[in-house]
C-alpha atoms as a PDB file:
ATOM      1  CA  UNK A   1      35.328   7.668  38.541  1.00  0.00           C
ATOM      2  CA  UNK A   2      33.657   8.106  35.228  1.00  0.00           C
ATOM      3  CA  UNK A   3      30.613  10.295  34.845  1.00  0.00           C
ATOM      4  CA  UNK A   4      27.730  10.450  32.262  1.00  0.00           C
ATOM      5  CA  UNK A   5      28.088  12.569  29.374  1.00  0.00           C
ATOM      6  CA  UNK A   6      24.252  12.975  28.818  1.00  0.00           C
ATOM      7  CA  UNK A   7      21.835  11.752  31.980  1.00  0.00           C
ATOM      8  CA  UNK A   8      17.964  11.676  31.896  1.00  0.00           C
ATOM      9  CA  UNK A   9      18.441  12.059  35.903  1.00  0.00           C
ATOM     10  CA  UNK A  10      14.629  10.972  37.097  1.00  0.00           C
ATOM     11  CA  UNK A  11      14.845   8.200  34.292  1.00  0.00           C
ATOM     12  CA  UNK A  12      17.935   6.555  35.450  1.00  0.00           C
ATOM     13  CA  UNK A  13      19.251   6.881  31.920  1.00  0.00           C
ATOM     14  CA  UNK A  14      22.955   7.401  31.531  1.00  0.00           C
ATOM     15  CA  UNK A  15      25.156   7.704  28.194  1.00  0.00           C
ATOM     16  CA  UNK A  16      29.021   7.675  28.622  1.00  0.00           C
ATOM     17  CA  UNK A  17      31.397   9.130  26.301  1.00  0.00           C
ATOM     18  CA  UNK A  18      29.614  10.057  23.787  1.00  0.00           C
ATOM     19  CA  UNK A  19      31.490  12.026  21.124  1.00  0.00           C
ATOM     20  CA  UNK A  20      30.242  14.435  18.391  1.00  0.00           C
ATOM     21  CA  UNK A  21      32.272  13.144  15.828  1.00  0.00           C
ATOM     22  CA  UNK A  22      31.168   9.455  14.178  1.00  0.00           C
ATOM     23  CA  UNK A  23      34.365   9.209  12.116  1.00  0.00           C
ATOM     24  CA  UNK A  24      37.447  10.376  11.378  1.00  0.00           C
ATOM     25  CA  UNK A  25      38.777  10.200   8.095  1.00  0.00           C
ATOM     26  CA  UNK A  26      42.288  11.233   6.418  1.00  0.00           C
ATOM     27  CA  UNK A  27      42.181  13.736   9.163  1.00  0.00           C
ATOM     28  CA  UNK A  28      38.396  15.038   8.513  1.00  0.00           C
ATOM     29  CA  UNK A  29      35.772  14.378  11.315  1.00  0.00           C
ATOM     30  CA  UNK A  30      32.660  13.147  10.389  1.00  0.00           C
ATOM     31  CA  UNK A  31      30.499  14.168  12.772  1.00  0.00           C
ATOM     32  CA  UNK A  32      27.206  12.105  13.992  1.00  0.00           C
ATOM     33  CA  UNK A  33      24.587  15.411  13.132  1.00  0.00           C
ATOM     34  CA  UNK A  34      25.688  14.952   8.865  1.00  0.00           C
ATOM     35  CA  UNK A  35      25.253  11.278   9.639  1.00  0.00           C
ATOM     36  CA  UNK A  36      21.942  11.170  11.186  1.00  0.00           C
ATOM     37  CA  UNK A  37      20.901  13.600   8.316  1.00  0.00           C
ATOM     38  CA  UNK A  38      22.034  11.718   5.711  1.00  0.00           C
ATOM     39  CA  UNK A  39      20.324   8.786   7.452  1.00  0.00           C
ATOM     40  CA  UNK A  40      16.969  10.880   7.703  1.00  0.00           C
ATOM     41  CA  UNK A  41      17.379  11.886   3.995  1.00  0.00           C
ATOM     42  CA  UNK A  42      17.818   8.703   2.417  1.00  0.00           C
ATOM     43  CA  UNK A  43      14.624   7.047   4.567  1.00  0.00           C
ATOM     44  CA  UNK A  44      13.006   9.805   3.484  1.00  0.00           C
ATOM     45  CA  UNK A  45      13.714   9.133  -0.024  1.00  0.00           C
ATOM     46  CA  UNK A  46      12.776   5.779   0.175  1.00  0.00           C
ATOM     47  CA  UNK A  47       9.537   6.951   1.864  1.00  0.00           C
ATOM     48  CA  UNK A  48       8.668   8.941  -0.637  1.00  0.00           C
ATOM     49  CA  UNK A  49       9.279   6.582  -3.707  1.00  0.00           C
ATOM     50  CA  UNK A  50       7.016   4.220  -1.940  1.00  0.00           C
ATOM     51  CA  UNK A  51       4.107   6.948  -1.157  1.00  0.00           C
ATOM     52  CA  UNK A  52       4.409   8.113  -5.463  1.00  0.00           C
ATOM     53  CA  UNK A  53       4.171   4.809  -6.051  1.00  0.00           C
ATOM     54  CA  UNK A  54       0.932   4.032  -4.055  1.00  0.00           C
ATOM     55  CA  UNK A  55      -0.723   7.192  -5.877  1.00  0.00           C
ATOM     56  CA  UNK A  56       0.262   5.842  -8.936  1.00  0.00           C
ATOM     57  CA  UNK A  57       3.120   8.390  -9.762  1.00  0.00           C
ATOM     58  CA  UNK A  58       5.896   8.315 -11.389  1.00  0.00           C
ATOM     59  CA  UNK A  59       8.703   7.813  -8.635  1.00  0.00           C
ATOM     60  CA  UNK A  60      11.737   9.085 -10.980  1.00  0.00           C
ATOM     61  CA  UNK A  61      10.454  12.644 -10.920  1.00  0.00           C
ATOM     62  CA  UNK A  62      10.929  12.464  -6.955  1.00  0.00           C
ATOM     63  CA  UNK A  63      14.485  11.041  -7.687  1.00  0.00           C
ATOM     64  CA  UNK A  64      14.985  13.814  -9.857  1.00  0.00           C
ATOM     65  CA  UNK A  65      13.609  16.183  -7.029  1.00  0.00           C
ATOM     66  CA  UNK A  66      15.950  15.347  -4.519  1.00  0.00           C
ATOM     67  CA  UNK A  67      18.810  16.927  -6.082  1.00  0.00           C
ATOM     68  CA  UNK A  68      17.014  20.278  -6.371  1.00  0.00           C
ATOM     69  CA  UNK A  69      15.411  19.790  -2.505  1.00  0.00           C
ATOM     70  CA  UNK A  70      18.445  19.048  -1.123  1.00  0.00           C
ATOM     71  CA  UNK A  71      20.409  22.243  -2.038  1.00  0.00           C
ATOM     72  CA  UNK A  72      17.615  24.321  -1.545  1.00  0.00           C
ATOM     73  CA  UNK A  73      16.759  23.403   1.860  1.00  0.00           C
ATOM     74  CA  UNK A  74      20.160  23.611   3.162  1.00  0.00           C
ATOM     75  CA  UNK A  75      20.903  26.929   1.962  1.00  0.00           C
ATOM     76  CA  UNK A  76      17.798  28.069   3.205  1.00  0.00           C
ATOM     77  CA  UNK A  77      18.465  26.930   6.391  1.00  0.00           C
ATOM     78  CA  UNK A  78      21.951  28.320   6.940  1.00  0.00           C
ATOM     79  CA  UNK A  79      20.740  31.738   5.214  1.00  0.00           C
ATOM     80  CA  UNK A  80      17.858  31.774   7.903  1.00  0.00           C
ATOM     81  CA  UNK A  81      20.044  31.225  10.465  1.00  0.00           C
ATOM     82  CA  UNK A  82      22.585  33.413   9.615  1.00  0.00           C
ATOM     83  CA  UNK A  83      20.161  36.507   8.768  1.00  0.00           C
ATOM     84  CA  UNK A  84      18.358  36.278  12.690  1.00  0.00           C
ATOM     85  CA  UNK A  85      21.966  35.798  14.247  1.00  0.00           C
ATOM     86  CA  UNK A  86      24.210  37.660  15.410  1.00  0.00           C
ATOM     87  CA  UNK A  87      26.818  35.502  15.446  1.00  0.00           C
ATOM     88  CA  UNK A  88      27.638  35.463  12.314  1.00  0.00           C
ATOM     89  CA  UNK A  89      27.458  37.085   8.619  1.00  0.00           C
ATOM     90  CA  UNK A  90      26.382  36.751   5.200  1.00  0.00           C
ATOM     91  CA  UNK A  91      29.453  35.173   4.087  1.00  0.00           C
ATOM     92  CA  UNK A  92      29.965  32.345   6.475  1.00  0.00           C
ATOM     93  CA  UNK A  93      26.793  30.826   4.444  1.00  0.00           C
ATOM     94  CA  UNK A  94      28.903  27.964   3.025  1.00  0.00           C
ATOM     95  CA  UNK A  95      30.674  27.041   6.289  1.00  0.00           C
ATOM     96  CA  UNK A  96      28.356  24.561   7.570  1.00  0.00           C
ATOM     97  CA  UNK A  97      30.912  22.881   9.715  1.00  0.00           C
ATOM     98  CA  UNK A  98      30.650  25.636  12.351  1.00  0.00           C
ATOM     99  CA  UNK A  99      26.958  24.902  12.888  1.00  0.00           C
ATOM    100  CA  UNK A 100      23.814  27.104  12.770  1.00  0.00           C
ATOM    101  CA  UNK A 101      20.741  25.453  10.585  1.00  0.00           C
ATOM    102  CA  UNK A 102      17.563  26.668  11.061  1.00  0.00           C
ATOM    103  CA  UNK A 103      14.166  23.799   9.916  1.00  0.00           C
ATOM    104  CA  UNK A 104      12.121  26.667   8.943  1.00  0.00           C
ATOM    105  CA  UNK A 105      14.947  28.336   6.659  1.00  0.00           C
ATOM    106  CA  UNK A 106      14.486  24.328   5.388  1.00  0.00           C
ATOM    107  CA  UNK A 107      11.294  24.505   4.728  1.00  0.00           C
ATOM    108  CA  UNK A 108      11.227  27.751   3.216  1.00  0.00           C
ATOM    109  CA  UNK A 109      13.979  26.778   0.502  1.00  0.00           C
ATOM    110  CA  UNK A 110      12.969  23.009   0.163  1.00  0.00           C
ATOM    111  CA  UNK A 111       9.250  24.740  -0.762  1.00  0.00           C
ATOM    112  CA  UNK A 112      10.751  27.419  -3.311  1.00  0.00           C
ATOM    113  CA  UNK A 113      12.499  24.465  -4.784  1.00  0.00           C
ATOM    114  CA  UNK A 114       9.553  22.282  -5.084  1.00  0.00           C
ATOM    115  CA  UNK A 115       7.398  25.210  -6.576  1.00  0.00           C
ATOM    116  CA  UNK A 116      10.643  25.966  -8.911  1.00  0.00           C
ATOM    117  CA  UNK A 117      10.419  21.999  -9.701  1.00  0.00           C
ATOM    118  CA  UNK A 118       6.750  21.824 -10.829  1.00  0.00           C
ATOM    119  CA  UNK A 119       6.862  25.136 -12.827  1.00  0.00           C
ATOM    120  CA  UNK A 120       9.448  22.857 -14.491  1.00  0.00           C
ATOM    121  CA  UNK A 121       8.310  19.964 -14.979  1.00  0.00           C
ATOM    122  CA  UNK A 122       4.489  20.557 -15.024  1.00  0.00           C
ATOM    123  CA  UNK A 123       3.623  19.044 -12.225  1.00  0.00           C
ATOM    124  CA  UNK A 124       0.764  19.741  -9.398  1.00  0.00           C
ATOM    125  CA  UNK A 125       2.712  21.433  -6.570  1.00  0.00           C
ATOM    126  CA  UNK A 126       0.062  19.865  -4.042  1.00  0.00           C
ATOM    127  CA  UNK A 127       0.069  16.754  -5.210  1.00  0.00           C
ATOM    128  CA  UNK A 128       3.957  16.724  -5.084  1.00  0.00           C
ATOM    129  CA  UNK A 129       3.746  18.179  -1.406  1.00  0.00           C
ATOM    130  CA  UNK A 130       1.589  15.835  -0.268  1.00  0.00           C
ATOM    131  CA  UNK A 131       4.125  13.249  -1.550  1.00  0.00           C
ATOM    132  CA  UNK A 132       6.742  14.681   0.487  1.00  0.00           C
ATOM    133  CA  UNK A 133       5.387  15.545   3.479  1.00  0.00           C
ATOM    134  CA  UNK A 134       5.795  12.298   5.274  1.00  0.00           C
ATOM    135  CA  UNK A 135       9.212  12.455   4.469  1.00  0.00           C
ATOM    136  CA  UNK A 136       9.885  15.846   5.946  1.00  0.00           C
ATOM    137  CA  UNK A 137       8.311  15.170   9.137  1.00  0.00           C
ATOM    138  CA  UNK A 138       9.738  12.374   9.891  1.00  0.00           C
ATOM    139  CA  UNK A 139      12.936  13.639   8.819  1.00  0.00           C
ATOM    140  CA  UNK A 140      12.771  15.936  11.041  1.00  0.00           C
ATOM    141  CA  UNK A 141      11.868  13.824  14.365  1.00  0.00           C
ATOM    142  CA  UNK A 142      15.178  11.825  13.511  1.00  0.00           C
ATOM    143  CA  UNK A 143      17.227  14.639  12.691  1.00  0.00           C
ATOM    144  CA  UNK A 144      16.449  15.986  15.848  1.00  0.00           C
ATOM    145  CA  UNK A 145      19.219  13.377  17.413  1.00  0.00           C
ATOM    146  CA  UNK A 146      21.480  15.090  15.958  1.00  0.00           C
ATOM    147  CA  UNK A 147      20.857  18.091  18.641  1.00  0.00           C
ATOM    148  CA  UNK A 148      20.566  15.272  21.454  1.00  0.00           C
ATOM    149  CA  UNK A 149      24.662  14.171  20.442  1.00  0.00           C
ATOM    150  CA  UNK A 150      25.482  18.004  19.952  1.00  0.00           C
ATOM    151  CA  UNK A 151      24.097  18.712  23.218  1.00  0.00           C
ATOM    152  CA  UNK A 152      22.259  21.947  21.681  1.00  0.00           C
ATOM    153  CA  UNK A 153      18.307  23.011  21.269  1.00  0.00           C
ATOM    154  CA  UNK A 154      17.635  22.045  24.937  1.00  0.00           C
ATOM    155  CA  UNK A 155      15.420  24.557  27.048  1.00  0.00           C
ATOM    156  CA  UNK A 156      15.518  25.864  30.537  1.00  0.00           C
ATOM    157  CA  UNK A 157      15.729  24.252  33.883  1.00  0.00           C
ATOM    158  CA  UNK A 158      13.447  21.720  34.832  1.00  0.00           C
ATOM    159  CA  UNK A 159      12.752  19.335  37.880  1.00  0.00           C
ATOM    160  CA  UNK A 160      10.164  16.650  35.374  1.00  0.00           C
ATOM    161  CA  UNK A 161      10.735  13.689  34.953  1.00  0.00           C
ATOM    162  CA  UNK A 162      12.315  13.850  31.777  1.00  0.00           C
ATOM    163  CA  UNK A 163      15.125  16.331  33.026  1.00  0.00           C
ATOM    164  CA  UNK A 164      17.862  16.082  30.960  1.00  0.00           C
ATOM    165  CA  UNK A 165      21.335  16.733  32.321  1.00  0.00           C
ATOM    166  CA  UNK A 166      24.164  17.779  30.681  1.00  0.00           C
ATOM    167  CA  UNK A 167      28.136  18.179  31.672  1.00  0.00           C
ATOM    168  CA  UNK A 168      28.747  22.032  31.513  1.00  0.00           C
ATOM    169  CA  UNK A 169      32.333  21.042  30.154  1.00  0.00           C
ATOM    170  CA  UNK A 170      30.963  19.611  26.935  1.00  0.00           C
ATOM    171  CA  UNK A 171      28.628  22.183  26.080  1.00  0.00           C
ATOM    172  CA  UNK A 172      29.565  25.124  23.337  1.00  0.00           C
ATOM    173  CA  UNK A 173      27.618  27.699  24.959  1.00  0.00           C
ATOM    174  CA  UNK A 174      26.004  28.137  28.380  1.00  0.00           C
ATOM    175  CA  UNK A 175      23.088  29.775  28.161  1.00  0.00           C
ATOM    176  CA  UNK A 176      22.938  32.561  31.007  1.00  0.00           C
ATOM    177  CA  UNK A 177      19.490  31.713  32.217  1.00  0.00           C
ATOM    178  CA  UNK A 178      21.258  28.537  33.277  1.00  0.00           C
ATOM    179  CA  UNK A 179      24.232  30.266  35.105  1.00  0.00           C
ATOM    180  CA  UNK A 180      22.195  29.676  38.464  1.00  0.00           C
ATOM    181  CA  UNK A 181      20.544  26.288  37.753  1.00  0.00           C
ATOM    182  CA  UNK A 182      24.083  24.239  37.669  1.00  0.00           C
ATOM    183  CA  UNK A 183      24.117  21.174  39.403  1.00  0.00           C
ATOM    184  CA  UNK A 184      27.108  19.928  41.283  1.00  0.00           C
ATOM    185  CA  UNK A 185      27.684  16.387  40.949  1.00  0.00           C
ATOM    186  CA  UNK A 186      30.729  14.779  42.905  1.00  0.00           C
ATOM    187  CA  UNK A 187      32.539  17.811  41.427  1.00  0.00           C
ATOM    188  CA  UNK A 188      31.410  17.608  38.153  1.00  0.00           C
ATOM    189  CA  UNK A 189      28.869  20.827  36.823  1.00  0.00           C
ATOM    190  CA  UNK A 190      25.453  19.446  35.040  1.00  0.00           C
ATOM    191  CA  UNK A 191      22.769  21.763  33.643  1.00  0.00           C
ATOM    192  CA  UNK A 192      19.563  20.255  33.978  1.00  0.00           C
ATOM    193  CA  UNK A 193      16.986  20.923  30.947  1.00  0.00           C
ATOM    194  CA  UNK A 194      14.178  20.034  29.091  1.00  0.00           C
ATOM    195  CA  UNK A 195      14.730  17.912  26.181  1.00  0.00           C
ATOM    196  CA  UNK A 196      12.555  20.147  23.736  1.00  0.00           C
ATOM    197  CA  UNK A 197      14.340  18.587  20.907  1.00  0.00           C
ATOM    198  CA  UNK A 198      12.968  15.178  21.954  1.00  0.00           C
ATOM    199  CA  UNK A 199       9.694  16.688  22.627  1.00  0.00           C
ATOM    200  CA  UNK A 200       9.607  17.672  19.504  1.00  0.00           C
ATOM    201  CA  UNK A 201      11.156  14.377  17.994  1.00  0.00           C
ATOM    202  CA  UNK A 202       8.193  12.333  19.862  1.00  0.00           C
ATOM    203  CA  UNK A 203       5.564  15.275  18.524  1.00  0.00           C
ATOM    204  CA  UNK A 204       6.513  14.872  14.771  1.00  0.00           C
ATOM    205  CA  UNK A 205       6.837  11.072  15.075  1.00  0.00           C
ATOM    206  CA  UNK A 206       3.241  11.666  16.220  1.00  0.00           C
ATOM    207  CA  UNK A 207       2.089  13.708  13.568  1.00  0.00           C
ATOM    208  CA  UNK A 208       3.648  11.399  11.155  1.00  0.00           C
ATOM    209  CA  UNK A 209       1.411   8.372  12.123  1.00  0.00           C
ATOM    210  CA  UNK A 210      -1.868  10.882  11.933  1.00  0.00           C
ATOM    211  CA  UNK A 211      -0.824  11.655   8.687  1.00  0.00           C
ATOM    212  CA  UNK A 212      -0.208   7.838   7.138  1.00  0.00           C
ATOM    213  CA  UNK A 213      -4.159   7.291   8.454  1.00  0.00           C
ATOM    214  CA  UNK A 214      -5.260  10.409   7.180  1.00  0.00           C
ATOM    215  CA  UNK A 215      -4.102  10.458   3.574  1.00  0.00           C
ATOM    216  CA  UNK A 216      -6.795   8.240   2.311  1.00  0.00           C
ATOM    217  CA  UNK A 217      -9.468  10.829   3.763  1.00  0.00           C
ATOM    218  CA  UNK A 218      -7.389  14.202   2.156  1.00  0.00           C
ATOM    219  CA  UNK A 219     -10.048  16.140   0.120  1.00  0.00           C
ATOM    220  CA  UNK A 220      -7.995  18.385  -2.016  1.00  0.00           C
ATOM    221  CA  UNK A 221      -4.374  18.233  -3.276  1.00  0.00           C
ATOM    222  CA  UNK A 222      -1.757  20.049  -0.247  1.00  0.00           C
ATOM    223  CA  UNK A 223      -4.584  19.119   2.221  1.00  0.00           C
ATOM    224  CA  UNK A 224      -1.932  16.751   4.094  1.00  0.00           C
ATOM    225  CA  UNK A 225       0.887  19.545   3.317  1.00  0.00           C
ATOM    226  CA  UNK A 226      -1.975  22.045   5.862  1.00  0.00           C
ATOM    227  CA  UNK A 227      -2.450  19.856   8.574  1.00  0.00           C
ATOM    228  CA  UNK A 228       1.295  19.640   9.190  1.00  0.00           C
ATOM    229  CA  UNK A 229       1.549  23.341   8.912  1.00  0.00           C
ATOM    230  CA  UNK A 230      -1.092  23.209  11.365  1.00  0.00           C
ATOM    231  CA  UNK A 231       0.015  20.522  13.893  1.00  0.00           C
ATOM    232  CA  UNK A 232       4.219  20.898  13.278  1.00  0.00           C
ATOM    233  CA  UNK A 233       3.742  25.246  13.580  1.00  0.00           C
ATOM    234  CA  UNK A 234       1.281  24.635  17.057  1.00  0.00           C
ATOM    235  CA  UNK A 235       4.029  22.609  18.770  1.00  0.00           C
ATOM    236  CA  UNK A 236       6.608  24.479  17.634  1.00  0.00           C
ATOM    237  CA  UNK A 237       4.901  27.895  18.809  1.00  0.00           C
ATOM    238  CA  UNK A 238       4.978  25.950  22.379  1.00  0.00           C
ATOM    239  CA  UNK A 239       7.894  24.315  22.598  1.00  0.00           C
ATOM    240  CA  UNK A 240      10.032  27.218  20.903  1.00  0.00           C
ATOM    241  CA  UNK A 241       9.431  29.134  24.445  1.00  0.00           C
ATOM    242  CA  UNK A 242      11.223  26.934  26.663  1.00  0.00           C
ATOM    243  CA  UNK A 243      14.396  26.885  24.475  1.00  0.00           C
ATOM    244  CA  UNK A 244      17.424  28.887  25.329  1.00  0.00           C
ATOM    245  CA  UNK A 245      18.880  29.174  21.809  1.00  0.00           C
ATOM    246  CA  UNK A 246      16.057  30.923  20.104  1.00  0.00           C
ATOM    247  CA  UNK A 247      16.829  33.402  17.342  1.00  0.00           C
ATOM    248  CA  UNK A 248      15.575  36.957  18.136  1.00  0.00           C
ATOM    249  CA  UNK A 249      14.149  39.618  16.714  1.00  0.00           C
ATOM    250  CA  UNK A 250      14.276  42.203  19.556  1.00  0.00           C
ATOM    251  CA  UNK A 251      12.398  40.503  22.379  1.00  0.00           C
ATOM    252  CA  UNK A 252       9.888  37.996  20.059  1.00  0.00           C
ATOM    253  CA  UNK A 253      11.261  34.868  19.433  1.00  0.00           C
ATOM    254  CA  UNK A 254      11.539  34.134  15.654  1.00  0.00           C
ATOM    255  CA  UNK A 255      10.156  31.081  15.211  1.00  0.00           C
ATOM    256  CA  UNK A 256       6.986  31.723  17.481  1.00  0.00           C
ATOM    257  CA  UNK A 257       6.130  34.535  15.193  1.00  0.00           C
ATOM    258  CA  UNK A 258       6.747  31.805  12.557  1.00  0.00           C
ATOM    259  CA  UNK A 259       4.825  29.287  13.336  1.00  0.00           C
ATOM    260  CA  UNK A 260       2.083  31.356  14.311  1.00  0.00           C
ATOM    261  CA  UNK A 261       2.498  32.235  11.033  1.00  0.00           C
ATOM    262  CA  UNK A 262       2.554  28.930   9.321  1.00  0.00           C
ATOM    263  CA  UNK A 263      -0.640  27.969  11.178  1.00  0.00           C
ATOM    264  CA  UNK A 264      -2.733  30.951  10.316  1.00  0.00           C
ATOM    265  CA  UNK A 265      -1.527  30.317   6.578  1.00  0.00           C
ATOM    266  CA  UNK A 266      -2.402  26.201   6.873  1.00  0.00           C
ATOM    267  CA  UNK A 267      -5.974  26.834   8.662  1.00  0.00           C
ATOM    268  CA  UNK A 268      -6.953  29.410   5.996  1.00  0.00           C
ATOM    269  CA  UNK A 269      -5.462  26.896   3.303  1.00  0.00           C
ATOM    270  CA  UNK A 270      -7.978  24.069   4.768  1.00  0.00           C
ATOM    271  CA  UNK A 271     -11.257  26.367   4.826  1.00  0.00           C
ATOM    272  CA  UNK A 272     -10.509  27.823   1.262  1.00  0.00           C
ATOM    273  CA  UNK A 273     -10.160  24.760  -0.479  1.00  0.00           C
ATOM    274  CA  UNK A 274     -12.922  22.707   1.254  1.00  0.00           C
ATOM    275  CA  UNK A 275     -15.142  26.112   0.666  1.00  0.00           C
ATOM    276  CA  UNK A 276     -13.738  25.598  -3.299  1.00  0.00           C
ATOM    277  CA  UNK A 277     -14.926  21.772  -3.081  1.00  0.00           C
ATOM    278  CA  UNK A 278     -17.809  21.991  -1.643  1.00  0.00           C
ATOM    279  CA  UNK A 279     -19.090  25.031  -4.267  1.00  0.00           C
ATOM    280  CA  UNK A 280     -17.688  22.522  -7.026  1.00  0.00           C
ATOM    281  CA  UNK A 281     -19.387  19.847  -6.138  1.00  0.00           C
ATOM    282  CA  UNK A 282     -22.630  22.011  -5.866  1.00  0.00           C
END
């Protein structure tokens, strides 16, 4: 009898062998988390190129950015990872095939870059993150499938009706607040979860659509680069305490104290510069 790899129980949604790797090649697995990436990068290229264009930039210089953005946020997010666990050390920063990438070690490099860039080039470091934005958000609701096929950044147990289920064979690490939550199906161990990676898939897909109608209203330069601060750091905050995979410092999650952080920073942003405008235009 063949069981589900990945159920969404209530939903009636079943997926069947579903396997990590996308590819093999000359004996190197390509796995479907670098695909969907590269997938999420190159739309958000595109995206990007389309958005410079429509504000009457020049859409080489966001070419050109891409190879500095790229690096940057992916050594940022491996270094944040590896500095809040304890899993691992300083030098395992270039082995990205064991896993661990963290979206705010992203953002923090990917922004360093782009400062770095327009220092550079002479170019308006809101303007350019206002350009980019749409492609990082939404970037980061499809990238977010990557977790679904890696069966990782799920949360605890839940009886909703989007309970995701699991087989406890398939998954690299049990968390122990699930140790009394498994699930016995016609012999076959489930952990039942919330998807908080496709909450937070649906939540930037959300916030990506808000931000498409917004962008003619902006009032200042970075004002779009804010309200995601504002709206991605709020969900986050939430969603970040349901996960079982958090990174810790002592007994406060990381990335709560992050995105509280990252909120504070993108409301105080917002009142500044509309204070600034509004005193300008007076």
């Amino acid at each position: 009898m063949n069981f589900p790899d990945i159920w969404f129980y209530y939903l009636n949604i079943r997926f069947y062998n579903v396997s990590r790797v996308a590819i093999s090649l000359f004996g190197l697995n390509i796995y479907w988390y670098g695909v969907i990436i590269a997938f999420a990068v190159f739309l958000g290229s595109y995206i990007t190129t389309r958005e410079a264009k429509r504000t009457g930039q020049n859409p080489e210089i966001y070419s050109d950015f891409l190879f500095w953005i790229i690096p940057g946020g992916i050594i940022g997010a491996r270094l944040y990872y590896i500095i809040f666990s304890s899993s691992q050390n300083i030098t395992d920063i270039f082995d990205f095939r064991t896993g661990g990438l963290a979206i705010y070690g992203m953002i923090i490099g990917s922004t360093i870059m782009a400062f770095l860039f327009c220092k550079r080039r002479k170019i308006n470091f809101g303007k350019l993150l206002d350009t980019s934005v749409f492609a990082l958000v939404l970037g980061q609701s499809i990238g977010r499938f990557g977790n679904f096929i890696n069966r990782e950044a799920f949360g605890v147990y839940t009886n909703n009706i989007f309970a995701l289920r699991y087989r406890v064979d398939q998954l690299n690490f049990l968390p122990p607040e699930l140790a009394n939550t498994i699930i016995n199906y016609n012999g076959v161990d489930y952990v039942q979860v919330h998807p908080t990676f496709l909450y937070e898939s649906f939540f930037n897909l959300i916030l990506f659509t808000f931000l498409i109608f917004f962008r003619k209203h902006k009032k200042f330069e970075g004002h779009l680069l804010m309200i995601y601060l504002v709206g991605y750091g709020t969900v986050r905050a939430f969603l970040e305490t349901l996960r079982t995979d958090s990174l810790m410092i002592g007994q406060f999650r990381v990335s709560v104290i992050f995105s509280i952080i990252i909120v504070v920073l993108g409301i105080l942003g917002i009142l500044y510069n509309l204070k600034v405008k509004k005193v300008q235009g007076n």
